[in-house]
PDB file of N, CA and C in Angstrom:
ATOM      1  N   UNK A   1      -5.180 -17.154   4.841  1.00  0.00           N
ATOM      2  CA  UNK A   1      -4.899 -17.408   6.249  1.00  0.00           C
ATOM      3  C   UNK A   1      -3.588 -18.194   6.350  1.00  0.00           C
ATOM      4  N   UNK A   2      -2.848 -18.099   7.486  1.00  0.00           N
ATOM      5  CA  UNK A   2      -1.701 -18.513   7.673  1.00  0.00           C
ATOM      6  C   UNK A   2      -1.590 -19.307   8.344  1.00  0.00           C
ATOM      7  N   UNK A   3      -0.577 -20.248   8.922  1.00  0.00           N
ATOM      8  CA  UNK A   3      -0.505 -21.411   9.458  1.00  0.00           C
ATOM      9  C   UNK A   3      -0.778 -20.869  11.088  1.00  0.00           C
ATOM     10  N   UNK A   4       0.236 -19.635  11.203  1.00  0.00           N
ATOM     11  CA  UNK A   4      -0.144 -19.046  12.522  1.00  0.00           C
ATOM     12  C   UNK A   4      -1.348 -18.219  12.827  1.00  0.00           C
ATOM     13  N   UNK A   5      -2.120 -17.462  11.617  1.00  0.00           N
ATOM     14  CA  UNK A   5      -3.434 -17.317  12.135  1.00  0.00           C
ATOM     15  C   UNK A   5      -4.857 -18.211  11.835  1.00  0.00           C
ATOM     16  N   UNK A   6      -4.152 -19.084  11.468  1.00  0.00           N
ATOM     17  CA  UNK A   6      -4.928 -20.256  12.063  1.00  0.00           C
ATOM     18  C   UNK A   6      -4.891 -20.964  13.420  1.00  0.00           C
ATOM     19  N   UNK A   7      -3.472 -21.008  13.618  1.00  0.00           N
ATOM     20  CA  UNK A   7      -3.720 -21.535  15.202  1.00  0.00           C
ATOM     21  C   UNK A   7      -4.108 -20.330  16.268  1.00  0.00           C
ATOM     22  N   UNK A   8      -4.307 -19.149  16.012  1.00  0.00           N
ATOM     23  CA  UNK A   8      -4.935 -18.204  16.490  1.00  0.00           C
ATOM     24  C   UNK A   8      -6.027 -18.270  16.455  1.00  0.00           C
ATOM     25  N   UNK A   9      -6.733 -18.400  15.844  1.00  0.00           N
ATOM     26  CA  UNK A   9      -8.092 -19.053  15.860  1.00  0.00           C
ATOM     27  C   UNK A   9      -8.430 -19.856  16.553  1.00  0.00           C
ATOM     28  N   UNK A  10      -7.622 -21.092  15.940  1.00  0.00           N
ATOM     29  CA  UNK A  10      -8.257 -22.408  16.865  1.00  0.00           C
ATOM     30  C   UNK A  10      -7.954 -21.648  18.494  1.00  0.00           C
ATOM     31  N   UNK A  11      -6.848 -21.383  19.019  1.00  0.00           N
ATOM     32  CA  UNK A  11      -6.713 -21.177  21.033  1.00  0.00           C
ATOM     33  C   UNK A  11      -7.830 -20.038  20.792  1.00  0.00           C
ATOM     34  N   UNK A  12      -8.240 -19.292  19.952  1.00  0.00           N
ATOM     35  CA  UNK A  12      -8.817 -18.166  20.530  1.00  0.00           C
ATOM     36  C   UNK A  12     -10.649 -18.975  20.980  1.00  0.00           C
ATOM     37  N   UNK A  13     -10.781 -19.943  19.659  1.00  0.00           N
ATOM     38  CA  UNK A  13     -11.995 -20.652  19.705  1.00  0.00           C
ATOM     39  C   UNK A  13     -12.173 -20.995  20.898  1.00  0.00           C
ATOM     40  N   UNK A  14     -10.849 -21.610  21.670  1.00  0.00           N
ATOM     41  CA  UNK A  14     -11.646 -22.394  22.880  1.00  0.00           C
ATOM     42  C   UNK A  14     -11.080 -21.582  24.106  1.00  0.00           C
ATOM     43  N   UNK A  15     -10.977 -20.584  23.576  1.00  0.00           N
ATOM     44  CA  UNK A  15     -10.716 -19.446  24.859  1.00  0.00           C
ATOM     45  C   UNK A  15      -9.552 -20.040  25.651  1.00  0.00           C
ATOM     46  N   UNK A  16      -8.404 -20.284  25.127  1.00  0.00           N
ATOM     47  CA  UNK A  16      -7.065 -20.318  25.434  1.00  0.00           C
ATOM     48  C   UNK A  16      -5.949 -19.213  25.418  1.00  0.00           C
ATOM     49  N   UNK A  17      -5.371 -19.316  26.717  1.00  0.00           N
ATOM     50  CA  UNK A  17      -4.302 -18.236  26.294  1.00  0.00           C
ATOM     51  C   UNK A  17      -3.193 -18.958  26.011  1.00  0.00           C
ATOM     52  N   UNK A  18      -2.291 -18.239  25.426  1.00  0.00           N
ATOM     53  CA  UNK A  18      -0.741 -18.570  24.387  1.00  0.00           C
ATOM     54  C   UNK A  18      -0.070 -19.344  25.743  1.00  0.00           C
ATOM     55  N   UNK A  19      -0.163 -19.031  26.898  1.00  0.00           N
ATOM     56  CA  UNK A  19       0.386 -19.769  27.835  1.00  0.00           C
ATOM     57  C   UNK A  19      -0.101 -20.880  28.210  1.00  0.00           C
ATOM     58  N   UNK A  20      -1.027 -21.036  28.222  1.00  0.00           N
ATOM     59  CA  UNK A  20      -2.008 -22.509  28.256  1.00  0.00           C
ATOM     60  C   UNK A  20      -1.773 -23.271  27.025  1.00  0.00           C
ATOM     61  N   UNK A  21      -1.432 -22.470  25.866  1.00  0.00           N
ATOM     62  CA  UNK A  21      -1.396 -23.955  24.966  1.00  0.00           C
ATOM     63  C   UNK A  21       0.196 -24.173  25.217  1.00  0.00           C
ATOM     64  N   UNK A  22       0.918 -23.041  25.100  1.00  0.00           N
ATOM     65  CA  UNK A  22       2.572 -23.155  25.187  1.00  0.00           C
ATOM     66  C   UNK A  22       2.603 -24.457  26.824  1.00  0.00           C
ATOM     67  N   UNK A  23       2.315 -24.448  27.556  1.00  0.00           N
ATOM     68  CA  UNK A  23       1.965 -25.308  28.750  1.00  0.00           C
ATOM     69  C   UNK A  23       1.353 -26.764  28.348  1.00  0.00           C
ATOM     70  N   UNK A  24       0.426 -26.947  27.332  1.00  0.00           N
ATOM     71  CA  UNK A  24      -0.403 -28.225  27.269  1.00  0.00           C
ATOM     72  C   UNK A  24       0.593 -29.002  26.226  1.00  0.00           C
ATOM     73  N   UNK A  25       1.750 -28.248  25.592  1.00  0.00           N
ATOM     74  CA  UNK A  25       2.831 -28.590  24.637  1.00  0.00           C
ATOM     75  C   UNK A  25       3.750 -28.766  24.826  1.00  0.00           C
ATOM     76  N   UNK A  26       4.330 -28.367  25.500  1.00  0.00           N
ATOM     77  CA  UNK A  26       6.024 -28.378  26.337  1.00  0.00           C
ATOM     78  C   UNK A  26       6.387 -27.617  25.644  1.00  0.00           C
ATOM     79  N   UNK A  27       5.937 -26.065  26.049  1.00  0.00           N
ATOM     80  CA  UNK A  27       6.889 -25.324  25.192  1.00  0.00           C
ATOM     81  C   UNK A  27       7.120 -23.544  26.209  1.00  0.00           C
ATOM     82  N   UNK A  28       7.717 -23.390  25.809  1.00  0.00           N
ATOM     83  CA  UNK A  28       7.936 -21.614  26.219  1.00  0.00           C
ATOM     84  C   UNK A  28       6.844 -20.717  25.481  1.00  0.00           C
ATOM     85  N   UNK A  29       6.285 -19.946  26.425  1.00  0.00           N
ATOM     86  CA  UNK A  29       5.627 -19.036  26.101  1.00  0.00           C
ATOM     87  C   UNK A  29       5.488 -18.279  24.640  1.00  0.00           C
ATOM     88  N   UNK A  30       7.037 -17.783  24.926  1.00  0.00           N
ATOM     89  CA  UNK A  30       7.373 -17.306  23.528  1.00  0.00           C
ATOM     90  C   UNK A  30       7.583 -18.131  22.204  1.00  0.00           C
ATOM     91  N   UNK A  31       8.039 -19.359  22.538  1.00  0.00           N
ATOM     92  CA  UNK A  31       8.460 -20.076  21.567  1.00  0.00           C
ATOM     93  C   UNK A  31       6.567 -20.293  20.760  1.00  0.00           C
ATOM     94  N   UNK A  32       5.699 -20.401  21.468  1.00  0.00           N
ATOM     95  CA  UNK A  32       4.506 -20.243  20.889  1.00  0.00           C
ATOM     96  C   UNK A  32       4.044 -19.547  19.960  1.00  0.00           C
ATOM     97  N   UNK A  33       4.194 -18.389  21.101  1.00  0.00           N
ATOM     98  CA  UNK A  33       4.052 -16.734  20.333  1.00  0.00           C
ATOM     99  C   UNK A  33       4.206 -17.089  19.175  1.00  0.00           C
ATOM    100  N   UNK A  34       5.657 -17.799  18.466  1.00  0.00           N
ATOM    101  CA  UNK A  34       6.434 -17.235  17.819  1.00  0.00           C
ATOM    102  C   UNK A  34       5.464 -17.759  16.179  1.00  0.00           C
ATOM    103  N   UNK A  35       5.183 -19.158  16.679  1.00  0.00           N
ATOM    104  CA  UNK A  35       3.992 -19.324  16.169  1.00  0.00           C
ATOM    105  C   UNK A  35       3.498 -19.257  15.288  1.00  0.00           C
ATOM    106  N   UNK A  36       2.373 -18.630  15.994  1.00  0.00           N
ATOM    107  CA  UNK A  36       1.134 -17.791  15.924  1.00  0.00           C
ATOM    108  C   UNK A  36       1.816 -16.331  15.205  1.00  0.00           C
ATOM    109  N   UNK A  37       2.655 -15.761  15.263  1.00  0.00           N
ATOM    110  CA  UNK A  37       3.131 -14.386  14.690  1.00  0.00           C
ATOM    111  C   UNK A  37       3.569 -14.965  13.397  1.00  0.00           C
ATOM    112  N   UNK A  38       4.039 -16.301  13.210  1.00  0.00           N
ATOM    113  CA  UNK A  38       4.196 -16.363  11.617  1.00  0.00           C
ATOM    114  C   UNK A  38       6.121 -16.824  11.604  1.00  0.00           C
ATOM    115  N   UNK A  39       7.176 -16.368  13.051  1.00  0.00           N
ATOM    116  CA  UNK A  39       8.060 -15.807  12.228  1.00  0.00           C
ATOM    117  C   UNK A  39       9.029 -17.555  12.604  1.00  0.00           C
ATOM    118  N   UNK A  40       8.148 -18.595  13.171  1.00  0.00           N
ATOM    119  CA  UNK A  40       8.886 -19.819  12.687  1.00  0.00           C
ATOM    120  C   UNK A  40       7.491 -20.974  12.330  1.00  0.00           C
ATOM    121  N   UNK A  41       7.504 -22.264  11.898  1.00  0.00           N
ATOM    122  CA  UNK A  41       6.581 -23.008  11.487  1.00  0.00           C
ATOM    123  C   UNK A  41       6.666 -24.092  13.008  1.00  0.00           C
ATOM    124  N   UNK A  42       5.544 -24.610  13.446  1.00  0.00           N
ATOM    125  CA  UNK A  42       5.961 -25.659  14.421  1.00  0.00           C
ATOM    126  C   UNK A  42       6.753 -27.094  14.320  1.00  0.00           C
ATOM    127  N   UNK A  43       7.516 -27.682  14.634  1.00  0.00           N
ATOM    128  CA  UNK A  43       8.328 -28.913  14.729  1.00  0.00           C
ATOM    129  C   UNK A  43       6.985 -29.875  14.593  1.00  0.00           C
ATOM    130  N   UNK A  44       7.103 -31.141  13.509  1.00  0.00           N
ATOM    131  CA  UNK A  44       6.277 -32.112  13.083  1.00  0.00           C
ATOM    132  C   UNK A  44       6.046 -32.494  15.135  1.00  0.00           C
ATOM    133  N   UNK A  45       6.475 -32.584  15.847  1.00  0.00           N
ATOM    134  CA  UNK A  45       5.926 -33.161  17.144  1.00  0.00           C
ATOM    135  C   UNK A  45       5.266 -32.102  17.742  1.00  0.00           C
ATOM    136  N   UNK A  46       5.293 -30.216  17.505  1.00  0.00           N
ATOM    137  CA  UNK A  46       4.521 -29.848  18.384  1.00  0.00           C
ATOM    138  C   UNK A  46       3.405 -30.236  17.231  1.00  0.00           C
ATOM    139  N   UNK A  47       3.486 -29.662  16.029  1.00  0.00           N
ATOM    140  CA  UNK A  47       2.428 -29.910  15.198  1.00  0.00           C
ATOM    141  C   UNK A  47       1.166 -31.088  15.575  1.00  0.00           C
ATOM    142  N   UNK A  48       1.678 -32.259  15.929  1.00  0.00           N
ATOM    143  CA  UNK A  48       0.819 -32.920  16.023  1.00  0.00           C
ATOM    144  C   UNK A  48       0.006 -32.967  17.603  1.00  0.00           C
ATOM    145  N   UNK A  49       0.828 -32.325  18.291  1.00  0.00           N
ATOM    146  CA  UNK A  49       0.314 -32.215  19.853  1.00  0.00           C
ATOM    147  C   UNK A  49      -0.852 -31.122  19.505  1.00  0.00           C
ATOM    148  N   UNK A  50      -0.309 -30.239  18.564  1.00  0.00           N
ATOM    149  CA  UNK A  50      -1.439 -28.976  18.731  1.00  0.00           C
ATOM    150  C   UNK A  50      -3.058 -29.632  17.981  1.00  0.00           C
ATOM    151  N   UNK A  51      -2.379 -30.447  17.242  1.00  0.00           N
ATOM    152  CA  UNK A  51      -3.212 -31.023  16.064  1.00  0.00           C
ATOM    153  C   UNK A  51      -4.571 -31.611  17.215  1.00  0.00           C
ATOM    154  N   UNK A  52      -4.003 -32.118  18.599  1.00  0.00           N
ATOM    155  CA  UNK A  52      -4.750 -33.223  18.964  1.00  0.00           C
ATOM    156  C   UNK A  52      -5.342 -32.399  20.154  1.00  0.00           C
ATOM    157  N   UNK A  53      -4.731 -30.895  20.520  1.00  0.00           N
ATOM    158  CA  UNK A  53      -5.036 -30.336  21.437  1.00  0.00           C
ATOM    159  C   UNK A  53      -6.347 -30.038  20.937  1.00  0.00           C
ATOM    160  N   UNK A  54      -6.629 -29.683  19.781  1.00  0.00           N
ATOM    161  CA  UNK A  54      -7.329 -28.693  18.814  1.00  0.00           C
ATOM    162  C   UNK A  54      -8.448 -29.851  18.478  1.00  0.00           C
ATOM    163  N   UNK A  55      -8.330 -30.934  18.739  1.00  0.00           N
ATOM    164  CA  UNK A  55      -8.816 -32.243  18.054  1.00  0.00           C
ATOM    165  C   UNK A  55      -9.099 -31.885  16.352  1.00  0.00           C
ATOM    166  N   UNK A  56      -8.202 -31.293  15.851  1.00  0.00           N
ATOM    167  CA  UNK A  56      -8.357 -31.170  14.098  1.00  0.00           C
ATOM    168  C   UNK A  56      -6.972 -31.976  13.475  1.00  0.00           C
ATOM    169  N   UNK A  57      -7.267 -32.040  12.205  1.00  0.00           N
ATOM    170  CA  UNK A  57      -6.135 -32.748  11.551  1.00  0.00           C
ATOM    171  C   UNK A  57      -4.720 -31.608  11.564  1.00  0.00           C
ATOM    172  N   UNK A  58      -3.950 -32.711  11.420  1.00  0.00           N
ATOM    173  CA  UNK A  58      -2.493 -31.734  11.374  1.00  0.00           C
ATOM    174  C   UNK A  58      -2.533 -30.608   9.390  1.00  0.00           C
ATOM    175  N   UNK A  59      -3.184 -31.755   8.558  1.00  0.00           N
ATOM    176  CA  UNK A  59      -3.491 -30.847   7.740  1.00  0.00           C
ATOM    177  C   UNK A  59      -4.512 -29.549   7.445  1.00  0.00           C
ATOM    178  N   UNK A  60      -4.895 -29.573   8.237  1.00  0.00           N
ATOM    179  CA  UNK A  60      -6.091 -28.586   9.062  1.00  0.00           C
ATOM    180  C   UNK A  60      -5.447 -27.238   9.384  1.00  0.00           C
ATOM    181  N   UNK A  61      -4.406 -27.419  10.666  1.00  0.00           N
ATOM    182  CA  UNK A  61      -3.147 -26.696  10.841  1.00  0.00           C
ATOM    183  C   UNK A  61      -2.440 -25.964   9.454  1.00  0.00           C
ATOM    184  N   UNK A  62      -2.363 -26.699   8.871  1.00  0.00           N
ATOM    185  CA  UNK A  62      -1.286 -26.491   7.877  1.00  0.00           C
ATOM    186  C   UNK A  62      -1.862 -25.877   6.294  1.00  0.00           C
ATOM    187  N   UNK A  63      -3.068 -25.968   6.536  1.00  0.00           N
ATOM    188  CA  UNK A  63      -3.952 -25.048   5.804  1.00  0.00           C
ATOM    189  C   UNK A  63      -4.071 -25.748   4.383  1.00  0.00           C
ATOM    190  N   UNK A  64      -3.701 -27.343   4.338  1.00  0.00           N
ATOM    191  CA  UNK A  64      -4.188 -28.078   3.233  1.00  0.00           C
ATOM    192  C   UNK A  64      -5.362 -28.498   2.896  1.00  0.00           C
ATOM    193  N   UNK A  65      -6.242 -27.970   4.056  1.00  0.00           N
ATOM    194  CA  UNK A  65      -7.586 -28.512   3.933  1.00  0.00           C
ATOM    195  C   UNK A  65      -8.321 -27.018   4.948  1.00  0.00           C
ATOM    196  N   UNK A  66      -9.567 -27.447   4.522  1.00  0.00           N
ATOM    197  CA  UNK A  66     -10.619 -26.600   5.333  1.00  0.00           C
ATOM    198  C   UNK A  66     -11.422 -27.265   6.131  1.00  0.00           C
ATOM    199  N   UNK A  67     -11.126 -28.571   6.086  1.00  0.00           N
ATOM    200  CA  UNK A  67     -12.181 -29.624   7.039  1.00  0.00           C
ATOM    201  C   UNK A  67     -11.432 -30.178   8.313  1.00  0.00           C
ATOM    202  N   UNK A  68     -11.957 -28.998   8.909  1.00  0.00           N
ATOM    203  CA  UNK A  68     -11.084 -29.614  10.641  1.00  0.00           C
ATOM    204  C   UNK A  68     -10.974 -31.349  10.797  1.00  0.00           C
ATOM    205  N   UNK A  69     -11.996 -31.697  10.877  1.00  0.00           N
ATOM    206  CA  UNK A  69     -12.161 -33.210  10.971  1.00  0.00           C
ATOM    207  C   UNK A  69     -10.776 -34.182  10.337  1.00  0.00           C
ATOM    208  N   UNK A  70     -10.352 -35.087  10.530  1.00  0.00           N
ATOM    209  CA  UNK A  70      -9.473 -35.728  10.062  1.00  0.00           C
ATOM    210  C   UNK A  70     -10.238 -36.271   9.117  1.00  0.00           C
ATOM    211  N   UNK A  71     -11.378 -37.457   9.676  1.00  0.00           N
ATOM    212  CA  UNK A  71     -11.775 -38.297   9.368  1.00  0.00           C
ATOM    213  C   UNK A  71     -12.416 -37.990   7.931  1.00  0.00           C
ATOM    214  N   UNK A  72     -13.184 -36.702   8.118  1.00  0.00           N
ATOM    215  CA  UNK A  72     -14.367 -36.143   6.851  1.00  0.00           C
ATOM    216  C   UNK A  72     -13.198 -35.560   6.134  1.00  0.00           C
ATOM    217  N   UNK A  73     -11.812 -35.077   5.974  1.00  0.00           N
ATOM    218  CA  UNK A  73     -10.566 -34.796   4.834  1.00  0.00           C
ATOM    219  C   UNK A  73     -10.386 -36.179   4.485  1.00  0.00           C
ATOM    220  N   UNK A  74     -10.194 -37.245   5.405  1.00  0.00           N
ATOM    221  CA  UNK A  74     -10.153 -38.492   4.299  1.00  0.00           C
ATOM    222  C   UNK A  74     -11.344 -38.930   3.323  1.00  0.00           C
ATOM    223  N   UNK A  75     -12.554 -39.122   4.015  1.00  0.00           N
ATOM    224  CA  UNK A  75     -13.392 -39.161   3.118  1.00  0.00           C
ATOM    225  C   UNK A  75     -13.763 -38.266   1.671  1.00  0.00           C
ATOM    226  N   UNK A  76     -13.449 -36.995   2.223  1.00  0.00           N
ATOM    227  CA  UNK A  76     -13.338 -35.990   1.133  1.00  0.00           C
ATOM    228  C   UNK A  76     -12.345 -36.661  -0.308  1.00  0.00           C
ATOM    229  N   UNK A  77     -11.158 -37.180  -0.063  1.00  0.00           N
ATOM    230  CA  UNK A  77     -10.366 -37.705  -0.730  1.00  0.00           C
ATOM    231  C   UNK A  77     -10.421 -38.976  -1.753  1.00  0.00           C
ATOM    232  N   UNK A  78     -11.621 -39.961  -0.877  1.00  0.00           N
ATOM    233  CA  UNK A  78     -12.126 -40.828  -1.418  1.00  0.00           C
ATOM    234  C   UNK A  78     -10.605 -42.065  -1.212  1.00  0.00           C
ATOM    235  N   UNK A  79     -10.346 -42.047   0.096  1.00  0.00           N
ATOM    236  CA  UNK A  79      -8.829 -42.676   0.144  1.00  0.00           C
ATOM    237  C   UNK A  79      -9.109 -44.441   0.041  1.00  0.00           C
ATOM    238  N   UNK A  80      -8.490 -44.706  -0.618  1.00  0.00           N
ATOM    239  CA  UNK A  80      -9.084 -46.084  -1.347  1.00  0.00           C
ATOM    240  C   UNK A  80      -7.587 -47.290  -0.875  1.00  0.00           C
ATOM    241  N   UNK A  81      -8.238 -48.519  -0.875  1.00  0.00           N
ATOM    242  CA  UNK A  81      -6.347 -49.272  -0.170  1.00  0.00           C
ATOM    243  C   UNK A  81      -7.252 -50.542  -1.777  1.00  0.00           C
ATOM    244  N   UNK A  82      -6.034 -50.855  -2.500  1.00  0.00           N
ATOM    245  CA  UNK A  82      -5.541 -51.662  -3.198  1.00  0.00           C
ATOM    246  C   UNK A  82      -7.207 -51.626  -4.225  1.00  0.00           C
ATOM    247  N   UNK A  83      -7.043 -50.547  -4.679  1.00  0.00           N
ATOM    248  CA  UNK A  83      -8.281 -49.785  -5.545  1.00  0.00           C
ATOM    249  C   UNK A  83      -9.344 -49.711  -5.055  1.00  0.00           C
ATOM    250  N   UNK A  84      -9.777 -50.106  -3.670  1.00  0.00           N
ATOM    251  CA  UNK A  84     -11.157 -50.117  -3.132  1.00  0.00           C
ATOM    252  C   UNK A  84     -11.262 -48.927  -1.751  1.00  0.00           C
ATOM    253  N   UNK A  85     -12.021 -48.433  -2.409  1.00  0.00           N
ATOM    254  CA  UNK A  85     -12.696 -47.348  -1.473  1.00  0.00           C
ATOM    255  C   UNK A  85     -13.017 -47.509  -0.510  1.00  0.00           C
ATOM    256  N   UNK A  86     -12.402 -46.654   0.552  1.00  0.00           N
ATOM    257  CA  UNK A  86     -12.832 -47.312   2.103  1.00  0.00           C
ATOM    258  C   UNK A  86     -14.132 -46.152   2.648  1.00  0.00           C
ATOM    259  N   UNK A  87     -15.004 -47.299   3.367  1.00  0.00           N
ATOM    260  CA  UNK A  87     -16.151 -46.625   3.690  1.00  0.00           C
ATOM    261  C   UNK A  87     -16.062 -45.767   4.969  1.00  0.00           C
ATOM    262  N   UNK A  88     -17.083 -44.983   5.368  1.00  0.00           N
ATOM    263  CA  UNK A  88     -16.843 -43.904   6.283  1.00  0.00           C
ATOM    264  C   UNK A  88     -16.926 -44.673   7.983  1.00  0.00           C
ATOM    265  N   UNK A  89     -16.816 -46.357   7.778  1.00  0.00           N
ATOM    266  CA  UNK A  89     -16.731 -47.351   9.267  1.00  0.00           C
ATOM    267  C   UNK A  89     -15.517 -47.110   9.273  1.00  0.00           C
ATOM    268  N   UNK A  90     -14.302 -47.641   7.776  1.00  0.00           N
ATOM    269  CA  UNK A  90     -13.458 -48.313   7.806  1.00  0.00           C
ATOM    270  C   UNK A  90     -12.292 -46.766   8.192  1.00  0.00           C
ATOM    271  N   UNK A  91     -12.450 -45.353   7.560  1.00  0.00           N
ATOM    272  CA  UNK A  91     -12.340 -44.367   7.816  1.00  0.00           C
ATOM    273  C   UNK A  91     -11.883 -44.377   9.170  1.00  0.00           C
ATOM    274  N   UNK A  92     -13.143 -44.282   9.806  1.00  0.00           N
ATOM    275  CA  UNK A  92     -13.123 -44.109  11.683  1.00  0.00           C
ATOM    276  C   UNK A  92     -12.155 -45.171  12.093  1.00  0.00           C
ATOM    277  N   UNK A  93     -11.877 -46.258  11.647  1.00  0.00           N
ATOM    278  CA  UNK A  93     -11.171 -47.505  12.261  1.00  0.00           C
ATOM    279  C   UNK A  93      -9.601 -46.722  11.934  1.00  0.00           C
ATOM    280  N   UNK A  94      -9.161 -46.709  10.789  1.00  0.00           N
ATOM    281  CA  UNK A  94      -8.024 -45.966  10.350  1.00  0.00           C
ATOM    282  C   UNK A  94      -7.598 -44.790  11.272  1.00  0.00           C
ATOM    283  N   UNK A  95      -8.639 -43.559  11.388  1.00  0.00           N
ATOM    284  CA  UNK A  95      -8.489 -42.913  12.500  1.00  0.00           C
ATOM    285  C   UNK A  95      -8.074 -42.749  13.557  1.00  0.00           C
ATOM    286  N   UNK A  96      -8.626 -44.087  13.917  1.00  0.00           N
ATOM    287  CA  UNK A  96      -8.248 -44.330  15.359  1.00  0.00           C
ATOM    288  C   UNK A  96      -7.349 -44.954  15.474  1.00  0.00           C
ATOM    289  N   UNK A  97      -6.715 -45.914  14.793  1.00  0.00           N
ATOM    290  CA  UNK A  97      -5.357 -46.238  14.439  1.00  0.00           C
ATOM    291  C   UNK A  97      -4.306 -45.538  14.868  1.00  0.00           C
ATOM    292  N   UNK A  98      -4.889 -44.102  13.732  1.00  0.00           N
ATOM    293  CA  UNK A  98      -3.512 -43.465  13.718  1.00  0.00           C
ATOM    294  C   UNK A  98      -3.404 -42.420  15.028  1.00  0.00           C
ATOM    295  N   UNK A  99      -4.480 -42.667  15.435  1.00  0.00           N
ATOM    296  CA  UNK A  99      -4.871 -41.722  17.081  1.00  0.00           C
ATOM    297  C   UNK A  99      -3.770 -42.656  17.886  1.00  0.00           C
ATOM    298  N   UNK A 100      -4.049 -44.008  18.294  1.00  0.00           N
ATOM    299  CA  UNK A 100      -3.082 -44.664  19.331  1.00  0.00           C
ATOM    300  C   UNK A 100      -1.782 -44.794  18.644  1.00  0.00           C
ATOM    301  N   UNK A 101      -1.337 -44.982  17.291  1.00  0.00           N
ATOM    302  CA  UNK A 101      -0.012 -44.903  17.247  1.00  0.00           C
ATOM    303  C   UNK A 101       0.762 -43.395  17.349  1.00  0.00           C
ATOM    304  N   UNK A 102      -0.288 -42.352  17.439  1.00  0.00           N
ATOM    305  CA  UNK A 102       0.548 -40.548  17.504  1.00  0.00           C
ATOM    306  C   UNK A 102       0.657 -41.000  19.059  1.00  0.00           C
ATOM    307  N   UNK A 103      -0.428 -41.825  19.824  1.00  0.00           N
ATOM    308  CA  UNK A 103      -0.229 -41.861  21.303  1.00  0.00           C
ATOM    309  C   UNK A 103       0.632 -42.143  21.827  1.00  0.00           C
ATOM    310  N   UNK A 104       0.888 -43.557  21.692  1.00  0.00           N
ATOM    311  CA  UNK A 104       1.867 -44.480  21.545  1.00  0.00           C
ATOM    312  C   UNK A 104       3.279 -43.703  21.669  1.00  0.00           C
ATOM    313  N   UNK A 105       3.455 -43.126  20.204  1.00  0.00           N
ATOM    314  CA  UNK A 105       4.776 -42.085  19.978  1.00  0.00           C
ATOM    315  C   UNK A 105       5.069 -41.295  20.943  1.00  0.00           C
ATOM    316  N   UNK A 106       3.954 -40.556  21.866  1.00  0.00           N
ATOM    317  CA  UNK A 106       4.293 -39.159  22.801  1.00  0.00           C
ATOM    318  C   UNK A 106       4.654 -40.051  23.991  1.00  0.00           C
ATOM    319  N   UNK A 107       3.849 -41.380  24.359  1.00  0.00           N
ATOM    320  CA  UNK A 107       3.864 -41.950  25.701  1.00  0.00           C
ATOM    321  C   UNK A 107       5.911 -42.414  25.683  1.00  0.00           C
ATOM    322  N   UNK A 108       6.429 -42.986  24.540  1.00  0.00           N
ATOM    323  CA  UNK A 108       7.352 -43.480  24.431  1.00  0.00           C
ATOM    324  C   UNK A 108       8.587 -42.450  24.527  1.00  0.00           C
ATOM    325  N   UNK A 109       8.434 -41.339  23.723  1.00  0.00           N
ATOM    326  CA  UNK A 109       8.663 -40.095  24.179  1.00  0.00           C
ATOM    327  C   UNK A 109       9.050 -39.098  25.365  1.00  0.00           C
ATOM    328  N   UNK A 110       7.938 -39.329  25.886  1.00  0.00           N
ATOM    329  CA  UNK A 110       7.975 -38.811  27.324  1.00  0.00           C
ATOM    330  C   UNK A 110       9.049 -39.820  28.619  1.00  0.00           C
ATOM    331  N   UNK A 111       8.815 -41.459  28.361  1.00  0.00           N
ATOM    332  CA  UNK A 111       9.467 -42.169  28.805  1.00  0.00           C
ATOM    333  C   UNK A 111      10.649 -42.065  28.751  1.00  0.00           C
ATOM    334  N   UNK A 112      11.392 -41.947  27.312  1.00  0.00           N
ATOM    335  CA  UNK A 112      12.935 -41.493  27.392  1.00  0.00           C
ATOM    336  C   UNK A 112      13.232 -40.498  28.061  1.00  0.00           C
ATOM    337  N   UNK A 113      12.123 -39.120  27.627  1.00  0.00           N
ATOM    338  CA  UNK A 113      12.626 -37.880  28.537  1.00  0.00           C
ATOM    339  C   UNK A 113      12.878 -38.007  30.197  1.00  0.00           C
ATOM    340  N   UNK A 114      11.828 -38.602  30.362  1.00  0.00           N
ATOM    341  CA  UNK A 114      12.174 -39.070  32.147  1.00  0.00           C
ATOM    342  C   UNK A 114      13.299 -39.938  32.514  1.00  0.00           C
ATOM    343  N   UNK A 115      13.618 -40.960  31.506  1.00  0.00           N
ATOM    344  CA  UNK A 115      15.061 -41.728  31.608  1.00  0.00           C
ATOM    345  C   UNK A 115      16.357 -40.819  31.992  1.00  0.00           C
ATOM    346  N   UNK A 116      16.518 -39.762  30.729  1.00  0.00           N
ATOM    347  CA  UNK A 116      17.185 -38.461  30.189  1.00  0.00           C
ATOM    348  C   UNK A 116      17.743 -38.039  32.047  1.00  0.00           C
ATOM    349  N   UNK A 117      16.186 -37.598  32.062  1.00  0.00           N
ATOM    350  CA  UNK A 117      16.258 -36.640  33.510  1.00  0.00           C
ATOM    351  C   UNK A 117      16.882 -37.339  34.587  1.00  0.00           C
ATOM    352  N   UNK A 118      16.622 -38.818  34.673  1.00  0.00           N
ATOM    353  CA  UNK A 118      17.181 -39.646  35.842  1.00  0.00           C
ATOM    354  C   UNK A 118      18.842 -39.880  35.617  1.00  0.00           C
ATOM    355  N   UNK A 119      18.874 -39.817  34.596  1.00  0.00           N
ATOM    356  CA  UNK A 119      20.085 -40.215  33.855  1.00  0.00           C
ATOM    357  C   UNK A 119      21.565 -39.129  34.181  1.00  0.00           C
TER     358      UNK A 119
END
């Protein structure tokens, strides 16, 4: 499976059309398409928008893993900080971490773009 028929999957799962996700992304229709057909890879920022549209990991997307879940690919990994294994609380805490700082990034993001526009 491919990076783009995987994200074919995921919009088809939740009964999305290519214009609805190209719309929930800031993107052109086609530039979606383009996708999903294979013939470019998405930019690390749509990547992670789709990542969160999809609520799956960006490595999920990217076909490094088979475990949609973020949280259950870390655990899978056994991801450990200064040799100690973090448990499946400390997991979810990390998670969510990295949930408000991807947030964080788009909110700050979007702020310049509106500067941009006034500008």
């Amino acid at each position: 499976m491919t990076v783009g028929e995987r994200l074919k999957m995921l919009r088809l799962e939740r009964r999305l059309t290519m214009l609805e996700v190209a719309s929930k992304i800031g993107l052109a229709k086609s530039s979606y398409a383009s996708y999903e057909a294979g013939h470019r890879n998405p930019p690390i920022d749509k990547l992670v928008a789709l990542a969160q549209l999809y609520n799956v990991s960006t490595d999920y997307i990217l076909r490094l893993t088979n475990t949609p879940d973020s949280v259950e690919s870390l655990q899978k990994q056994h991801l450990q900080w200064d040799g100690i294994s973090l448990s499946e609380k400390e997991l979810e805490v990390v998670h969510q971490v990295v949930e408000l700082m991807t947030e964080k990034h788009q909110e700050n993001n979007k702020v310049k773009l509106r500067h941009m526009d006034i500008g």
